[in-house]
N, C-alpha and C. Protein backbone atom coordinates (compact mmCIF):
# COMPACT_ATOMS: atom_id res chain seq x y z
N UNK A 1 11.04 10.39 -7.34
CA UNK A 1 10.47 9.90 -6.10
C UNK A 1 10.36 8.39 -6.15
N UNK A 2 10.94 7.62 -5.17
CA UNK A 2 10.38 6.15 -5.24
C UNK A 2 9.01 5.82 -4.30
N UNK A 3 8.43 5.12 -4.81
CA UNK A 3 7.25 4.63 -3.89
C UNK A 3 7.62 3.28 -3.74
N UNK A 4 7.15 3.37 -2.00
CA UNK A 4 6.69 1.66 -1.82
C UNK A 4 5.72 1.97 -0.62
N UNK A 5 4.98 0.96 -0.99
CA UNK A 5 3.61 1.08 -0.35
C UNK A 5 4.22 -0.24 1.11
N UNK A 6 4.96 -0.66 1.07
CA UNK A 6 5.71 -1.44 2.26
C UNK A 6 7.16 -0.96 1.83
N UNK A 7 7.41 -0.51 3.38
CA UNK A 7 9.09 0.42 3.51
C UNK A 7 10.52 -0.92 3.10
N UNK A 8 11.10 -1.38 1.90
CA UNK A 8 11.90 -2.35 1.87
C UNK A 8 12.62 -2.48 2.95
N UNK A 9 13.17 -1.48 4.07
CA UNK A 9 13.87 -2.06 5.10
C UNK A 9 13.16 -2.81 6.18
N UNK A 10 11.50 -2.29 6.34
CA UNK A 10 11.22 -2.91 7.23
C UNK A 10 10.29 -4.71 6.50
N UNK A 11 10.75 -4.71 5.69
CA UNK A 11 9.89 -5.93 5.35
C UNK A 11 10.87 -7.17 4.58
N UNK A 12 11.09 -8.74 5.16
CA UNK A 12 12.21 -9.21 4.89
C UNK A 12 11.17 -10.32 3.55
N UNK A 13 10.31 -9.64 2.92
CA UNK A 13 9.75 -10.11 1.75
C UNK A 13 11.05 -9.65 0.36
N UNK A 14 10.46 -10.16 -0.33
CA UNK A 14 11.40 -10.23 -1.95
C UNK A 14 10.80 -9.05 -2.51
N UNK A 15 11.74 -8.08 -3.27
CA UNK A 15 11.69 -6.64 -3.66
C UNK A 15 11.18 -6.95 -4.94
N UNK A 16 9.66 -6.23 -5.33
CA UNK A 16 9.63 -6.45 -7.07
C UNK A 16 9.80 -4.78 -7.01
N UNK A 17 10.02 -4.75 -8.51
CA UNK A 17 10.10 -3.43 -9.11
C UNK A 17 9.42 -3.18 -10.21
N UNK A 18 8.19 -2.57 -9.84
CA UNK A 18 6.62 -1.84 -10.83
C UNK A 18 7.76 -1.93 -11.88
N UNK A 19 7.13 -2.54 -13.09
CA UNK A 19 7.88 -1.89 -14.30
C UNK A 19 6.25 -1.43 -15.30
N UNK A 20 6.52 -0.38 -16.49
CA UNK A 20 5.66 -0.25 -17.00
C UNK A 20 4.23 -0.97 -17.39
N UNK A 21 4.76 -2.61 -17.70
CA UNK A 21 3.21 -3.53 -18.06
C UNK A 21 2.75 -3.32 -16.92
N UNK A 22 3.29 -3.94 -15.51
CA UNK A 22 2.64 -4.16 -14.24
C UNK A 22 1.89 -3.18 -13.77
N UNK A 23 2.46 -1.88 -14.02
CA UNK A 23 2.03 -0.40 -13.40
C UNK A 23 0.63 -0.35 -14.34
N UNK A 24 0.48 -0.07 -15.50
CA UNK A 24 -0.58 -0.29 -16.25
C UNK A 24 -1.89 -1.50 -15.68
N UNK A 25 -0.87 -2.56 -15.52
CA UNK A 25 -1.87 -3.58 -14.92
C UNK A 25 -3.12 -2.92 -13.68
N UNK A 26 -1.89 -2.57 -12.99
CA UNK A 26 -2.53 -2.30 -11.24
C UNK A 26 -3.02 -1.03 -11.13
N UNK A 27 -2.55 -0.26 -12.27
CA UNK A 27 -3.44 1.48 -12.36
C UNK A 27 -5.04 1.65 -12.42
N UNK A 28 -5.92 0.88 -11.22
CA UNK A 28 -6.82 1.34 -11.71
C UNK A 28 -7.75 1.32 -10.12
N UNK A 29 -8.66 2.09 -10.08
CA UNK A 29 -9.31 1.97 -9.07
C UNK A 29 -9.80 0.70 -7.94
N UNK A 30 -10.47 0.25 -8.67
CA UNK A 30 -11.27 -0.75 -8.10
C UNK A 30 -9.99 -2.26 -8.05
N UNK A 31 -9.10 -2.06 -8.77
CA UNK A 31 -8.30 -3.40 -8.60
C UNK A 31 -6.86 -2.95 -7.49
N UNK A 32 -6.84 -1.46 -7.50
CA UNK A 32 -6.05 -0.96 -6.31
C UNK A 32 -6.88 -1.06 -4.86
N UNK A 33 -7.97 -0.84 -4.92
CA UNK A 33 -8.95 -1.55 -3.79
C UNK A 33 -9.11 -3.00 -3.30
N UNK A 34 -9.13 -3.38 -4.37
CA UNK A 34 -8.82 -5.56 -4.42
C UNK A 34 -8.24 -5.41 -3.57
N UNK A 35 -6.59 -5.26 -4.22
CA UNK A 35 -5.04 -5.36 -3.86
C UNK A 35 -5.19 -5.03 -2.46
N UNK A 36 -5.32 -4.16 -1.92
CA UNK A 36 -5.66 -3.38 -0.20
C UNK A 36 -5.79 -4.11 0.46
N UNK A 37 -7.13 -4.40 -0.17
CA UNK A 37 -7.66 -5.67 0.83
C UNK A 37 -7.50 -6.56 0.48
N UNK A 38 -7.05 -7.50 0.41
CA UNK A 38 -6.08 -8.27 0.21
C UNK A 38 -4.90 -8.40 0.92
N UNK A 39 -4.20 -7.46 1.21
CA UNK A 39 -2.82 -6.89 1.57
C UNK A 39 -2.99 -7.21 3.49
N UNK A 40 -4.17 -6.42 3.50
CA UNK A 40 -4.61 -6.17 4.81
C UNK A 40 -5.06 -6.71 5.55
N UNK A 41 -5.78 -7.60 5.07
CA UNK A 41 -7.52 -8.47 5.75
C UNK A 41 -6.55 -9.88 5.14
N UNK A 42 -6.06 -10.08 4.42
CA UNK A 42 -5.77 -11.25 4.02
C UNK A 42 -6.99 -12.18 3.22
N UNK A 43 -6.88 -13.55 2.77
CA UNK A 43 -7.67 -14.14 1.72
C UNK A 43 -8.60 -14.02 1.58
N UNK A 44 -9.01 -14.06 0.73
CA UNK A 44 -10.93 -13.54 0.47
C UNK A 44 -11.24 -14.00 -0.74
N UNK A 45 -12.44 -14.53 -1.14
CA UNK A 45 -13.38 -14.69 -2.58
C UNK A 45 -13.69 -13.38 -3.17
N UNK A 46 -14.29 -13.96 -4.44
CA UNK A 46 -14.69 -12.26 -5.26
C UNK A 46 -16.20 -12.06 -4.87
N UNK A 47 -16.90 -13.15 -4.24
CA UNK A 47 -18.25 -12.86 -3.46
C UNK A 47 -18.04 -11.85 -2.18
N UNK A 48 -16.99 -12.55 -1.48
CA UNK A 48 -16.76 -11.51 -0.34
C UNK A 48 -16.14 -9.98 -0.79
N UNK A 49 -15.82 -10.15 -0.98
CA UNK A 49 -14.98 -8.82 -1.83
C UNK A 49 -16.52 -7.49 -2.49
N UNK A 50 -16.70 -8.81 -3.18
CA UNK A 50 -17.94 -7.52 -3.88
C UNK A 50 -18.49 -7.57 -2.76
N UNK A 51 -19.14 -7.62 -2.00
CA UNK A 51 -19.92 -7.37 -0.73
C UNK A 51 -19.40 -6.51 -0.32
N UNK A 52 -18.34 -6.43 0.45
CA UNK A 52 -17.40 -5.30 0.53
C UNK A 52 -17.23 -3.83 -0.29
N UNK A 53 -17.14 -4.29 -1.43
CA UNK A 53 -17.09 -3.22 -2.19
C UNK A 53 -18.29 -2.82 -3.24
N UNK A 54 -18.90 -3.33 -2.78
CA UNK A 54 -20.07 -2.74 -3.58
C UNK A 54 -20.52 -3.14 -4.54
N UNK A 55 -19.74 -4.09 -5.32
CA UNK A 55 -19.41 -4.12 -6.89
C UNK A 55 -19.80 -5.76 -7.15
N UNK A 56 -20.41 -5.70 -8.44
CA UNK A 56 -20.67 -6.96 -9.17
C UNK A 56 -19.92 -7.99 -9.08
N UNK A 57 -20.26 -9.46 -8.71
CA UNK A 57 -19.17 -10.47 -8.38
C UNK A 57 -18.66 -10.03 -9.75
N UNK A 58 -18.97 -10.82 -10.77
CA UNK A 58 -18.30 -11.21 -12.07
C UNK A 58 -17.19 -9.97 -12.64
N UNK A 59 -18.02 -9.00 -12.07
CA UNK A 59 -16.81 -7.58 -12.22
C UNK A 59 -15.48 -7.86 -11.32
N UNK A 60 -15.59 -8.19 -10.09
CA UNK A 60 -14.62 -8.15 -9.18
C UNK A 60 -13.88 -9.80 -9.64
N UNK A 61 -14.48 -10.66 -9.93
CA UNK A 61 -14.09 -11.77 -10.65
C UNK A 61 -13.26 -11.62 -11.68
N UNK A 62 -13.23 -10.37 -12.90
CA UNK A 62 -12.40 -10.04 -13.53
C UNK A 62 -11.22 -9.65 -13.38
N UNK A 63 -11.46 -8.18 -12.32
CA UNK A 63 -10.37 -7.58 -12.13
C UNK A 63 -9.09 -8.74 -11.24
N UNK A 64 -9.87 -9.37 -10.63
CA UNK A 64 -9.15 -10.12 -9.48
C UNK A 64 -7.96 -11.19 -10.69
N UNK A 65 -8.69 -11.82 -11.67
CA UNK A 65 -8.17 -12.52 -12.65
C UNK A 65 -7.27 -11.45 -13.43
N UNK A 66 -6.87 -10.64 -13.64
CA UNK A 66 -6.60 -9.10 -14.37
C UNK A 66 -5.10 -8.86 -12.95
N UNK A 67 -5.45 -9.18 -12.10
CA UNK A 67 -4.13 -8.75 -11.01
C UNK A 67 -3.39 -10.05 -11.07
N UNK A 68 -3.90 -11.19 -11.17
CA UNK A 68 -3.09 -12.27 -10.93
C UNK A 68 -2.35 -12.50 -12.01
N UNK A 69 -2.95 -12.19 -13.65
CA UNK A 69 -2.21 -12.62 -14.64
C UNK A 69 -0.37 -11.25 -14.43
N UNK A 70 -0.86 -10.38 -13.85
CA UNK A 70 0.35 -9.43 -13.66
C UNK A 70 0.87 -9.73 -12.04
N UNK A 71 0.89 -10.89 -11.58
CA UNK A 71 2.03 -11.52 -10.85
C UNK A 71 1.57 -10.48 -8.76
N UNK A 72 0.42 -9.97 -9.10
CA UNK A 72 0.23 -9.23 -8.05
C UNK A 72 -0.53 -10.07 -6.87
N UNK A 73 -1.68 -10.74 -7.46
CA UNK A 73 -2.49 -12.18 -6.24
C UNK A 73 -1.83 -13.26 -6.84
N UNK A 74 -2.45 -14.57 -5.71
CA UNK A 74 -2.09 -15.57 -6.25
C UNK A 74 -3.67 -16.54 -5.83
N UNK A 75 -3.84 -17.54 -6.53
CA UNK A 75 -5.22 -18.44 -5.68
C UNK A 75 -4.35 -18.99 -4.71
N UNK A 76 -5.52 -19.19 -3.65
CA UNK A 76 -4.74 -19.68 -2.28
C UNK A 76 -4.85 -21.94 -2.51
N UNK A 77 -4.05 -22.59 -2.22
CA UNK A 77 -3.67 -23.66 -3.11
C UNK A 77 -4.39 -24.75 -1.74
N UNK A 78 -5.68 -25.20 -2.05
CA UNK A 78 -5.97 -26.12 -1.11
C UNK A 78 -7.24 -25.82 -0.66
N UNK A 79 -7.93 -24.48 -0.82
CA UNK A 79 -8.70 -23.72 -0.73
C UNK A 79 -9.80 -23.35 -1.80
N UNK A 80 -10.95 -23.72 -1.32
CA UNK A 80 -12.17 -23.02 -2.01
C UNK A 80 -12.84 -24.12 -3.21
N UNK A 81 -13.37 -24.09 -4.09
CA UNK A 81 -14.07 -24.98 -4.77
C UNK A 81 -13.92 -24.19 -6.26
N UNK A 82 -14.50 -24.84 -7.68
CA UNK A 82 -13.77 -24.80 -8.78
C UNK A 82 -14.99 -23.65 -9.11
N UNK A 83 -15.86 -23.16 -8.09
CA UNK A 83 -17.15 -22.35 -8.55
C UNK A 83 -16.88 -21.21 -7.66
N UNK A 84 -15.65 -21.83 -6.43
CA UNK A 84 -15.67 -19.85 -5.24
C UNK A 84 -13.96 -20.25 -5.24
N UNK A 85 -12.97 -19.25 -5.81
CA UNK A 85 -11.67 -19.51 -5.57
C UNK A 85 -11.24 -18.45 -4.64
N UNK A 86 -10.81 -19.12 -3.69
CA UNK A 86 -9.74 -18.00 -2.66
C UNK A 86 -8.66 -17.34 -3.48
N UNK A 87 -8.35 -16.13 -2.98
CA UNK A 87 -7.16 -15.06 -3.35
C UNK A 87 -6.58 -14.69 -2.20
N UNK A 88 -5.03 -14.37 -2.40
CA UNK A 88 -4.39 -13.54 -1.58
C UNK A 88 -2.76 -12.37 -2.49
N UNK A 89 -3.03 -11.87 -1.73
CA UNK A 89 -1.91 -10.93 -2.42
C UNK A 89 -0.22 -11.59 -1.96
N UNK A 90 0.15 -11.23 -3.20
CA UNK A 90 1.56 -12.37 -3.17
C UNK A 90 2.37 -11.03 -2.16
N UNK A 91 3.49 -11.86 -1.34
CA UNK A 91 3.99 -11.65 -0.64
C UNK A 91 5.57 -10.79 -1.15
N UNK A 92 5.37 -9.66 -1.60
CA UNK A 92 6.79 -8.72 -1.62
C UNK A 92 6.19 -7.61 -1.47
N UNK A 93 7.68 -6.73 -1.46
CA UNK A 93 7.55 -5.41 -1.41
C UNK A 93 7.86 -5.27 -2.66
N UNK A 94 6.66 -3.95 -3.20
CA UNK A 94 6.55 -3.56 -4.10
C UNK A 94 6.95 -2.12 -4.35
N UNK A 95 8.14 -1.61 -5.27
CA UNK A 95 8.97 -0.49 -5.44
C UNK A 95 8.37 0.16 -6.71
N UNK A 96 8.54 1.68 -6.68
CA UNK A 96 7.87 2.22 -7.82
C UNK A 96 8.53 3.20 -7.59
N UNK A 97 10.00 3.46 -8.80
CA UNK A 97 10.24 4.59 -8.99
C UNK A 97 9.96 5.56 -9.72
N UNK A 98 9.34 6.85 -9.33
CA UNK A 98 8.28 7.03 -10.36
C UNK A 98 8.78 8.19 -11.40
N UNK A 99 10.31 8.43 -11.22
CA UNK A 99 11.15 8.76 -12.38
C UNK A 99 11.18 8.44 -13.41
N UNK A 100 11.22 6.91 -13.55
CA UNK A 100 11.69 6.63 -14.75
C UNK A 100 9.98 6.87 -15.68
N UNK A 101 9.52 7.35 -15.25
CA UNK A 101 7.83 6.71 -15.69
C UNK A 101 7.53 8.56 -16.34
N UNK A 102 7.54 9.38 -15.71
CA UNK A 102 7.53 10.73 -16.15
C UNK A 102 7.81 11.44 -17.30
N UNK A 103 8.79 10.30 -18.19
CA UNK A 103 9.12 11.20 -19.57
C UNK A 103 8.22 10.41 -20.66
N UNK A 104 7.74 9.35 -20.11
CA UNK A 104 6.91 8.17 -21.16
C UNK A 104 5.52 8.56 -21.26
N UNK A 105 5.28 8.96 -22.46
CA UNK A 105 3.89 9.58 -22.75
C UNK A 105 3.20 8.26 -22.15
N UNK A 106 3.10 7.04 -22.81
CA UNK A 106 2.25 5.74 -22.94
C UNK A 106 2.17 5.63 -21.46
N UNK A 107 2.98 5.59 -20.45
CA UNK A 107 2.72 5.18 -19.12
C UNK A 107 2.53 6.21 -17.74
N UNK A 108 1.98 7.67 -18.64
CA UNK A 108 2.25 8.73 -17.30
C UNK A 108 0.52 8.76 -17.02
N UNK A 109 -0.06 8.40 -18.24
CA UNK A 109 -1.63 8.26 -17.74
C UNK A 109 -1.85 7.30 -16.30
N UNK A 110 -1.24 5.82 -16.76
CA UNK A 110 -1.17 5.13 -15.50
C UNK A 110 -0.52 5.47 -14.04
N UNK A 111 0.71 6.29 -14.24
CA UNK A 111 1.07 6.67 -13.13
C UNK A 111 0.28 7.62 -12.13
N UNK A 112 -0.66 8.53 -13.17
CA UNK A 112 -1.19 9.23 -12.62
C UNK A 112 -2.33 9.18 -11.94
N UNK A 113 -2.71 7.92 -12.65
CA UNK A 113 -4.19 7.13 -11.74
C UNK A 113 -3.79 6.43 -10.59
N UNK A 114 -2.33 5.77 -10.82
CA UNK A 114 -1.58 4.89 -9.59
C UNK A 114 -1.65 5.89 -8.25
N UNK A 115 -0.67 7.10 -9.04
CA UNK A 115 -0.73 7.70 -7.46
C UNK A 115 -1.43 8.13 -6.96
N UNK A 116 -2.83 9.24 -7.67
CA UNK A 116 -3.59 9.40 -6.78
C UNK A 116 -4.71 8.68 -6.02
N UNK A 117 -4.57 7.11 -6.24
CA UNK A 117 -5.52 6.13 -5.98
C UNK A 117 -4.45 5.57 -4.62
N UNK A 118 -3.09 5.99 -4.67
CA UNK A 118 -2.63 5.65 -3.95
C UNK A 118 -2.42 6.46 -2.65
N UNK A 119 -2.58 7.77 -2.67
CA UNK A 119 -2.71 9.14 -1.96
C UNK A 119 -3.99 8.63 -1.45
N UNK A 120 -4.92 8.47 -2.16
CA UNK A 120 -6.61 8.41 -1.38
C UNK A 120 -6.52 7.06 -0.59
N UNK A 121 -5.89 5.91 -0.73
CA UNK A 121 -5.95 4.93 0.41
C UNK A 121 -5.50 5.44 1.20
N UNK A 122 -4.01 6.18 1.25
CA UNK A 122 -3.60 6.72 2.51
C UNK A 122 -4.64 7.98 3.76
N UNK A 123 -5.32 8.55 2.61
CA UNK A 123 -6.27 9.51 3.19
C UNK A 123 -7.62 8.51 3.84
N UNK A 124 -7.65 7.30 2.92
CA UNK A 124 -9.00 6.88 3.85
C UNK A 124 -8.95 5.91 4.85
N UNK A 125 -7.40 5.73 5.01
CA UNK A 125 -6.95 4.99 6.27
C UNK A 125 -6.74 5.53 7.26
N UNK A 126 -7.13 6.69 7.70
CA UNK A 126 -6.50 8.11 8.46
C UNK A 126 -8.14 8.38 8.56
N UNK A 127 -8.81 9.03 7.90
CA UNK A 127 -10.16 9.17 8.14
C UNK A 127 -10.81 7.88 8.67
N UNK A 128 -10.61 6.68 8.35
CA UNK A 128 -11.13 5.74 9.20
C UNK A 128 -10.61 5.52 10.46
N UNK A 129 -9.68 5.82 10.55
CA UNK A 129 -8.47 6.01 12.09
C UNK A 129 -9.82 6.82 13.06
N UNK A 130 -9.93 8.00 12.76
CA UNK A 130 -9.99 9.11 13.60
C UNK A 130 -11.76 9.05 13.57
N UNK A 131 -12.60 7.85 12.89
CA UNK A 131 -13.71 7.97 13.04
C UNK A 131 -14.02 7.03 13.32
N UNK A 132 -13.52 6.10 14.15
CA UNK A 132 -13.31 4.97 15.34
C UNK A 132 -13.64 4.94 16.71
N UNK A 133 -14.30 4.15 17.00
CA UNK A 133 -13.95 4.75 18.35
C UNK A 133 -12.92 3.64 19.30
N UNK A 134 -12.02 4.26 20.04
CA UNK A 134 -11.01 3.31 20.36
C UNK A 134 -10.69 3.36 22.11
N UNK A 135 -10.28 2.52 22.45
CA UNK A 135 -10.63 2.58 24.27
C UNK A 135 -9.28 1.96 25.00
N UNK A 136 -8.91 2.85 25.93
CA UNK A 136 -8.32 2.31 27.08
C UNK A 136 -7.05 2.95 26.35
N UNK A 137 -5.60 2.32 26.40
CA UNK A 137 -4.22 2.90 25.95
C UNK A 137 -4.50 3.23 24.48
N UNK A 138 -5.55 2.43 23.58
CA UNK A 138 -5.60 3.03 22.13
C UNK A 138 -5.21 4.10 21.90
N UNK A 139 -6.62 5.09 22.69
CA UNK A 139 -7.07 6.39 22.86
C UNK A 139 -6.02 7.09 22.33
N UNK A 140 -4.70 6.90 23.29
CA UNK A 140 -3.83 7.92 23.01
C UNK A 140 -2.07 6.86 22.21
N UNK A 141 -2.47 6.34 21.69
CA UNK A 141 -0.64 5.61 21.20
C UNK A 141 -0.88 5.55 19.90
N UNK A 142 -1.84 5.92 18.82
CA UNK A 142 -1.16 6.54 17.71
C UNK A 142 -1.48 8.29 17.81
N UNK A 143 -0.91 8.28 16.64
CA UNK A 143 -0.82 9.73 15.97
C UNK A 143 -0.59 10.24 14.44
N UNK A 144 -0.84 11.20 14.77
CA UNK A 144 -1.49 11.84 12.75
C UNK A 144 -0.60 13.13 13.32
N UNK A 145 0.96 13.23 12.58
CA UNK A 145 1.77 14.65 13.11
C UNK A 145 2.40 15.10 11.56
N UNK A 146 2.69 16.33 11.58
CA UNK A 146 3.50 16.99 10.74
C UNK A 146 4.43 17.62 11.38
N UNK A 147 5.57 18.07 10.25
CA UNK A 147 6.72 19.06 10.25
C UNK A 147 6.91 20.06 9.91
N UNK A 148 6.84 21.22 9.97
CA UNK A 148 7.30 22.29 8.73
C UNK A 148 8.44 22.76 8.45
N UNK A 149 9.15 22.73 9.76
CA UNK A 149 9.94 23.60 9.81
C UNK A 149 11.64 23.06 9.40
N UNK A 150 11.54 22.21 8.11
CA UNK A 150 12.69 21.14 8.24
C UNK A 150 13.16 21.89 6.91
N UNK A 151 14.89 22.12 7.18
CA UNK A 151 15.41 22.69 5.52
C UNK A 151 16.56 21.45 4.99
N UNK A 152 16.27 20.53 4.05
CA UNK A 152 17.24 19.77 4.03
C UNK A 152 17.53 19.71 2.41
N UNK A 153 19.14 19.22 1.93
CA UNK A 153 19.39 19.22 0.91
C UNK A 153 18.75 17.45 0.47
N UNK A 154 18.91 16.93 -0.79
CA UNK A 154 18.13 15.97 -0.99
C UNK A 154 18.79 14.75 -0.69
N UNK A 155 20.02 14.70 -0.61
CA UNK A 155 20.96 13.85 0.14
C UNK A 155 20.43 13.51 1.83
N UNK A 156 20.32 14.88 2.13
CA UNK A 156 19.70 14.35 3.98
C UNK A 156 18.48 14.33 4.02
N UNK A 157 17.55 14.67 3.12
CA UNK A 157 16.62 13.93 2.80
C UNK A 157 16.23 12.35 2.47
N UNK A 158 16.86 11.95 2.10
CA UNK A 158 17.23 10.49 1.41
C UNK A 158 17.75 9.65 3.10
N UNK A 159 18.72 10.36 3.68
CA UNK A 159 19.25 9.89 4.66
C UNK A 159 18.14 10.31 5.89
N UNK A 160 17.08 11.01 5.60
CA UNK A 160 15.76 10.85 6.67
C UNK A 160 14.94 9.71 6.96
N UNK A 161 14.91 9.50 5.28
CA UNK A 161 13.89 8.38 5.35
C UNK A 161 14.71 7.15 5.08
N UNK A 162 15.82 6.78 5.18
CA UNK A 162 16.49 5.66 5.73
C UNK A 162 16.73 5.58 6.89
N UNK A 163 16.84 6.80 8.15
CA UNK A 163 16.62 5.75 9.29
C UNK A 163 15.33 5.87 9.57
N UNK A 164 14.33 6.51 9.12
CA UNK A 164 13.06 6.00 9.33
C UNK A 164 12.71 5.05 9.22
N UNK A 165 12.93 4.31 8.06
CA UNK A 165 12.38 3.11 7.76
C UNK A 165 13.52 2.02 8.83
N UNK A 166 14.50 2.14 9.34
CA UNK A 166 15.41 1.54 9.93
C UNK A 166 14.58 1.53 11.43
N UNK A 167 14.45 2.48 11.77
CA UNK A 167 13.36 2.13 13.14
C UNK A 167 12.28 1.48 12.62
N UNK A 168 11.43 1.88 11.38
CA UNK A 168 10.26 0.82 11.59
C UNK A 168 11.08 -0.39 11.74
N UNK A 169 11.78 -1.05 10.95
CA UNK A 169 12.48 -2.22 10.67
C UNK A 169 12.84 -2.63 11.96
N UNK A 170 13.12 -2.29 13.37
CA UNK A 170 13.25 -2.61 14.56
C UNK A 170 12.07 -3.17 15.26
N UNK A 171 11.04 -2.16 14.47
CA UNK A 171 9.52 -2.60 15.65
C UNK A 171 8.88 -3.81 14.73
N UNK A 172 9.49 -4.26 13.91
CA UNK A 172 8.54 -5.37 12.60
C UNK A 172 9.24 -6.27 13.45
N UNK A 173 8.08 -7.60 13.67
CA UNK A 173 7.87 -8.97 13.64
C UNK A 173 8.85 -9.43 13.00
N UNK A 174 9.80 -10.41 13.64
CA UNK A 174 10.16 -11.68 12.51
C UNK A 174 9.36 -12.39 12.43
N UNK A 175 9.21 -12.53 10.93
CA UNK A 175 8.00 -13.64 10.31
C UNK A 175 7.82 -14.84 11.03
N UNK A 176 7.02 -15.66 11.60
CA UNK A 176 6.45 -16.36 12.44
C UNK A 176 6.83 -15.74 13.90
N UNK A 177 6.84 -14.83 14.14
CA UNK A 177 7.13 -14.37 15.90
C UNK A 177 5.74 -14.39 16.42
N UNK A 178 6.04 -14.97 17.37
CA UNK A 178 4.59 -14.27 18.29
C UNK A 178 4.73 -13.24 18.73
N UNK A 179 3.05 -12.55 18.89
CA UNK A 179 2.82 -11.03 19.24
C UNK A 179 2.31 -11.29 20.59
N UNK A 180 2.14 -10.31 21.17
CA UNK A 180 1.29 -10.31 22.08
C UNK A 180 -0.29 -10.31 22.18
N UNK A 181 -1.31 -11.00 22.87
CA UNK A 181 -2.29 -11.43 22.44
C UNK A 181 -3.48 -9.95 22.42
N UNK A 182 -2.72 -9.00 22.72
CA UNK A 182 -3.55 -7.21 23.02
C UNK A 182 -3.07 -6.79 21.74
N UNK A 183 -2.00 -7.11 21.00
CA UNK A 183 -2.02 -6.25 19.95
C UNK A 183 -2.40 -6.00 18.59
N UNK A 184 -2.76 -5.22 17.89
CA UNK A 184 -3.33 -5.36 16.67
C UNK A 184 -2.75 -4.95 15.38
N UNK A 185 -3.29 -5.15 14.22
CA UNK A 185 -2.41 -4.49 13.17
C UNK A 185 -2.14 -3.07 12.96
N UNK A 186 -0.80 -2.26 12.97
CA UNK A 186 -0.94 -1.23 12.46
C UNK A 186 -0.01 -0.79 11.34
N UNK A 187 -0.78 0.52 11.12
CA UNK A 187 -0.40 0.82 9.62
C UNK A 187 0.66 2.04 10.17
N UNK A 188 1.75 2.34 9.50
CA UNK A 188 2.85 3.32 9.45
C UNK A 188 2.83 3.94 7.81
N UNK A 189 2.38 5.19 7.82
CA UNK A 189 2.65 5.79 6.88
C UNK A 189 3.69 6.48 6.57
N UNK A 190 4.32 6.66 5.89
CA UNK A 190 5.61 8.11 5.91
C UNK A 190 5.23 8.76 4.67
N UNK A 191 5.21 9.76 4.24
CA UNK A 191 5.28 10.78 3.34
C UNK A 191 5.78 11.94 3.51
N UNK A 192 7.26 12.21 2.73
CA UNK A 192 7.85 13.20 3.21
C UNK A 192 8.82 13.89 1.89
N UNK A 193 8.45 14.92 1.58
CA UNK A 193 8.87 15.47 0.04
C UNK A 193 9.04 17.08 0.19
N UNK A 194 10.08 17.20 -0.54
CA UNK A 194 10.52 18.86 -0.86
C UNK A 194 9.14 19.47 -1.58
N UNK A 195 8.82 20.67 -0.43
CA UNK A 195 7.67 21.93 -1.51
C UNK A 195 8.59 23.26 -1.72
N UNK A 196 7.89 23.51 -2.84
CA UNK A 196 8.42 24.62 -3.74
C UNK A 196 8.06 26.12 -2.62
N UNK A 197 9.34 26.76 -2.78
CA UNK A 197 8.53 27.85 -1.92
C UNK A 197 8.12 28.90 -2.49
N UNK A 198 6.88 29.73 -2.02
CA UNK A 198 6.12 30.23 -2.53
C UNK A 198 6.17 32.27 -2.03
N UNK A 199 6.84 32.98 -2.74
CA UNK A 199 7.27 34.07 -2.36
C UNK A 199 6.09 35.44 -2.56
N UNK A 200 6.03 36.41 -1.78
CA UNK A 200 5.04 37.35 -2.79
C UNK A 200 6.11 38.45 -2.74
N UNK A 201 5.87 39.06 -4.11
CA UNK A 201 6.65 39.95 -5.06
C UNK A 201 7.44 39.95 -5.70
């Protein structure tokens, strides 16, 4: 399975590729929370942050120092004072194939904290969706849908989620475009994987 938490076709950022140190780096709760926000909200201190999250500056002061030495934030350059430093999350798409990671005793612990920390952002971006309250065309122009009924070999599988990501890649911004002054950020999830089928007798 590859992961990217931004679809490479729709994003004309520079491709890194998780390798084992980095994955280890970023495998962990509270610094996969940083990263988010970060990602999302854009620059922030580790005062604001812990406010946010609940958590001890000097703790969030760590981890934040702990993502940057693995190439994930950067300090924002012009910004903040030598006692409150701005952060922002460096600008690529980030690839994680999570094949190669499955036969390596040393790095399947991390993968396994990666993904399901990465499954639960997706779940609590969706529960915060739907416990919103939202008005006028909002109301009804997203959506939370499934499929079931799809039989594909893994080849047209592969070729699903390339033109998927090929339409997002139509509706994405060129970097400095103007938007329109009504619209807001949204998030596009895709998750879409072969299940085992399950027979009785």
């Amino acid at each position: 399975m590859s992961d990217s938490t931004e679809g490479t076709t729709a994003h004309p950022n520079p491709i890194r590729r998780i390798d084992a140190r980095s994955l280890r780096g970023l495998a962990h709760p509270l610094r996969m929370s940083i990263l988010e926000m970060l990602s999302l909200d854009g620059p922030a201190t580790a005062t604001g942050l812990s406010a946010r999250l609940g958590e001890n500056t000097g703790t969030v002061s760590w981890h934040l120092r702990h993502l940057a030495q693995h190439g994930f934030i950067e300090e924002e350059a012009g910004r903040g004072t030598k006692r409150e430093r701005w952060w922002r999350a460096v600008k690529d798409t980030k690839v994680l194939e999570t094949a190669e990671f499955h036969q390596d005793s040393d790095v399947r612990g991390a993968l396994s904290v990666y993904m399901h920390e990465l499954v639960q952002q997706y779940f609590s971006r969706v529960t915060n969706y739907l416990s919103e309250s939202w008005e006028g065309d909002w109301q009804r122009a997203g959506t939370v849908s499934d499929w079931k009924n799809l039989r594909l070999t893994p080849a047209q599988l592969k070729a699903l989620n390339e033109e998927l990501m090929a339409v997002i890649a139509r509706h994405t911004p060129a970097p400095g475009a103007e938007t329109p002054p009504e619209s807001l950020p949204v998030i596009v999830q895709l998750q879409s994987f072969p299940r085992k089928e399950r027979r009785d007798g």
